[in-house]
Protein backbone atom coordinates (compact mmCIF):
# COMPACT_ATOMS: atom_id res chain seq x y z
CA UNK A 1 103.83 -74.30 -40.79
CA UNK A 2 106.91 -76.62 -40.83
CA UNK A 3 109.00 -77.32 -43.19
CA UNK A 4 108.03 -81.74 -43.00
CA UNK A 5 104.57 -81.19 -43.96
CA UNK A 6 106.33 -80.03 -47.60
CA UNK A 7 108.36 -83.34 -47.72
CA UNK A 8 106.42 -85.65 -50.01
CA UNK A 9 108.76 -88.62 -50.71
CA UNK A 10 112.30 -90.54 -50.10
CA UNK A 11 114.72 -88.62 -52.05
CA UNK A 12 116.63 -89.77 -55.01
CA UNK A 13 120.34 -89.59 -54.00
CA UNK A 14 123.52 -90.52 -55.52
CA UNK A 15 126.08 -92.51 -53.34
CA UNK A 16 128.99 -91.17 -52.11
CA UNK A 17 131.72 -92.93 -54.62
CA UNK A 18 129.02 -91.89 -57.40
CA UNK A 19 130.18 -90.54 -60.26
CA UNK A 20 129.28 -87.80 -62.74
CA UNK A 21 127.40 -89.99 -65.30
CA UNK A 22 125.83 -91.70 -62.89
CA UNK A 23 124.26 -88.68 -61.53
CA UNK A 24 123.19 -87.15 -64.94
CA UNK A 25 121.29 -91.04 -65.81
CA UNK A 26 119.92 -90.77 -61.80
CA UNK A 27 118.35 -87.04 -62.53
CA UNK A 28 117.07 -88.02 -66.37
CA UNK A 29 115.74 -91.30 -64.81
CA UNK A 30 113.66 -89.35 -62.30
CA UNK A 31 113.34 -86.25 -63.56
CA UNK A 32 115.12 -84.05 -60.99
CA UNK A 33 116.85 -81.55 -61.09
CA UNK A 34 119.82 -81.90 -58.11
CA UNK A 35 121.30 -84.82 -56.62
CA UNK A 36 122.08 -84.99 -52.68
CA UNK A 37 125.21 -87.12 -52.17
CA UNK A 38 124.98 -89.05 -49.17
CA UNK A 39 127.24 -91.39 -47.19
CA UNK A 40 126.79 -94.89 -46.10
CA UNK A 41 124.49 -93.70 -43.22
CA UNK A 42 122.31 -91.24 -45.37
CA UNK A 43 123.93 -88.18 -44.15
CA UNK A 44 124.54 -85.54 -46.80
CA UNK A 45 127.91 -84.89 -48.04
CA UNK A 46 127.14 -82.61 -51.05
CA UNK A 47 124.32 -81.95 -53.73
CA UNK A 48 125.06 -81.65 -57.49
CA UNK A 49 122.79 -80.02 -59.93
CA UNK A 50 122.13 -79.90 -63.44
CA UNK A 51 124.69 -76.40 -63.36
CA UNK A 52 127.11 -78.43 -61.84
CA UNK A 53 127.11 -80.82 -64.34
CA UNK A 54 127.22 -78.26 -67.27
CA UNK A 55 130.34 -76.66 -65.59
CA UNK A 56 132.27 -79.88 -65.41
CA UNK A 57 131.46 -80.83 -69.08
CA UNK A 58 132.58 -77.35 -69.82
CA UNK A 59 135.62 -77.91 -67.75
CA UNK A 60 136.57 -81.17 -69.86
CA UNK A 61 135.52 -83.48 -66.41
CA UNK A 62 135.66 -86.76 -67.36
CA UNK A 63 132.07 -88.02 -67.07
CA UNK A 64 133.65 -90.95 -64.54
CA UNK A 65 135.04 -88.92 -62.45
CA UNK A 66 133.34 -88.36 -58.94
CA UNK A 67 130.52 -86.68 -58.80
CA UNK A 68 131.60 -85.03 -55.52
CA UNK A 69 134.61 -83.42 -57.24
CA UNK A 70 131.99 -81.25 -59.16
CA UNK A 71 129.44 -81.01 -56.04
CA UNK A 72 128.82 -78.14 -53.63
CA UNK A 73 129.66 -79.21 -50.23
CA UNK A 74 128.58 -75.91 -48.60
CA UNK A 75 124.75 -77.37 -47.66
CA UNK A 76 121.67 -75.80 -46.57
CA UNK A 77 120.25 -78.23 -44.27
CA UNK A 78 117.02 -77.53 -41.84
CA UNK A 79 115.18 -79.99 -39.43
CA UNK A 80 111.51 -81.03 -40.47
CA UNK A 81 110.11 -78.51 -37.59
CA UNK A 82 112.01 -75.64 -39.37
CA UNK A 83 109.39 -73.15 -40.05
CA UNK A 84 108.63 -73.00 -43.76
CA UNK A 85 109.13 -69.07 -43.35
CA UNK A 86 112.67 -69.11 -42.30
CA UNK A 87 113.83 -72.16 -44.58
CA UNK A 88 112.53 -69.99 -47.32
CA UNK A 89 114.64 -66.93 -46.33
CA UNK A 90 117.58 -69.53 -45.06
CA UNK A 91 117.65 -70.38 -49.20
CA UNK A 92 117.43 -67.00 -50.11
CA UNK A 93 119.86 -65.59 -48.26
CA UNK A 94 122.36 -68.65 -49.70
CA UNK A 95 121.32 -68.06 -53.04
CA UNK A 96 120.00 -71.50 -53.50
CA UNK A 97 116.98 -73.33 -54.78
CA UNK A 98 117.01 -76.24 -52.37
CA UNK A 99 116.83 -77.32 -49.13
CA UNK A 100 117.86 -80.45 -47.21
CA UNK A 101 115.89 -81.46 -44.76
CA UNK A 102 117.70 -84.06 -42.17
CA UNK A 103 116.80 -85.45 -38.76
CA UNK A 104 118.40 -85.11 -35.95
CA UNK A 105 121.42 -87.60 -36.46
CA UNK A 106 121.81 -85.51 -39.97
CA UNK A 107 120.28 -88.26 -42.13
CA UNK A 108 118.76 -87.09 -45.12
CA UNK A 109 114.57 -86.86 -45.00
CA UNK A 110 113.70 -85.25 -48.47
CA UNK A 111 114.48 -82.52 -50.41
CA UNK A 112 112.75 -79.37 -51.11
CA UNK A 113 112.87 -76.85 -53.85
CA UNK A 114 111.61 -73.28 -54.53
CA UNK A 115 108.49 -75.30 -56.38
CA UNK A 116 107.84 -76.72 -52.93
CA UNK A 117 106.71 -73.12 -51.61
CA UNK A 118 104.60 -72.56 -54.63
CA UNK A 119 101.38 -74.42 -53.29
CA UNK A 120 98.86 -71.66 -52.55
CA UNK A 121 98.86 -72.96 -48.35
CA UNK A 122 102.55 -72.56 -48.13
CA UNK A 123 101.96 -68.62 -50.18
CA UNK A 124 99.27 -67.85 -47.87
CA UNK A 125 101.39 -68.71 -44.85
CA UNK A 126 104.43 -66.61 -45.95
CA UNK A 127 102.16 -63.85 -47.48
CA UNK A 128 101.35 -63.44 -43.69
CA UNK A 129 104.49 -64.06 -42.56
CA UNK A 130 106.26 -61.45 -44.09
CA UNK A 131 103.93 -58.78 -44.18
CA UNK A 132 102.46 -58.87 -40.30
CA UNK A 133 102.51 -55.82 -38.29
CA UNK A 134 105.51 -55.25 -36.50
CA UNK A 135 103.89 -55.17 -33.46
CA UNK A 136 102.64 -59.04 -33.63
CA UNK A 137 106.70 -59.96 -33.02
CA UNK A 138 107.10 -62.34 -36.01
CA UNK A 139 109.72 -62.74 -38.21
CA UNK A 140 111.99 -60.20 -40.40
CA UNK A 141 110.52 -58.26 -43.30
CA UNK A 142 111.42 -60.14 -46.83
CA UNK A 143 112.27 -57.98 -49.50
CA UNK A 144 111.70 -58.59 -52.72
């Protein structure tokens, strides 16, 4: 199963010379909870989440500041034929809860979060993933 058949819709993103405000009224306008910040060709640059915001307020960050001051800029990207399997351990293994997917010029497709794997297809698929004999040759073992 790859990881495009997951992506549902053009993501919400904030532009690169965004600032913090505006991402906080671009997440409560759509209800999301992260923010990719992409450049003028729709390649990521950084993703800021509701935690991000919440440490910056914290902080004392001025709410015009921009938001790419506050943003993590270490991404987890995968192509749209990533297997869903791998993106899913790619994530956990970054200790994140979402995934860019990009094409092949790194343009931004969608974004995917842990929700994304919860549909009872994408379970299945992993449920047989991880747990197939060792003698079948598939993938690593996930540990819980």
């Amino acid at each position: 199963m790859e990881v495009g058949t997951l992506v549902r819709k053009n993501p919400i993103v904030l532009k690169h010379d965004g600032t913090i405000l505006e991402a906080i009224q671009l997440m409560a306008k759509h209800n999301v909870g992260v923010l990719p910040i992409v450049d003028g060709e729709g390649r990521p640059l950084g993703v800021i989440s509701e935690r991000h915001v919440i440490k910056a307020l914290a902080a004392g960050v001025p709410l015009d500041r921009p938001a790419l001051e506050v943003a993590r800029r270490e991404l987890v990207t995968v192509m749209p034929d990533a297997n869903v399997y791998d993106a899913l351990l790619e994530m956990r293994r970054r200790g994140v809860r979402h995934v860019l997917v990009v094409d092949r010029d790194g343009r931004l497709i969608g974004v995917l979060s842990i929700r994304d794997f919860m549909r009872e297809d994408v379970l299945a698929y992993i449920g047989f993933q991880a747990w197939q004999p060792p003698d079948v040759g598939g993938p690593e073992i996930m540990s819980l």
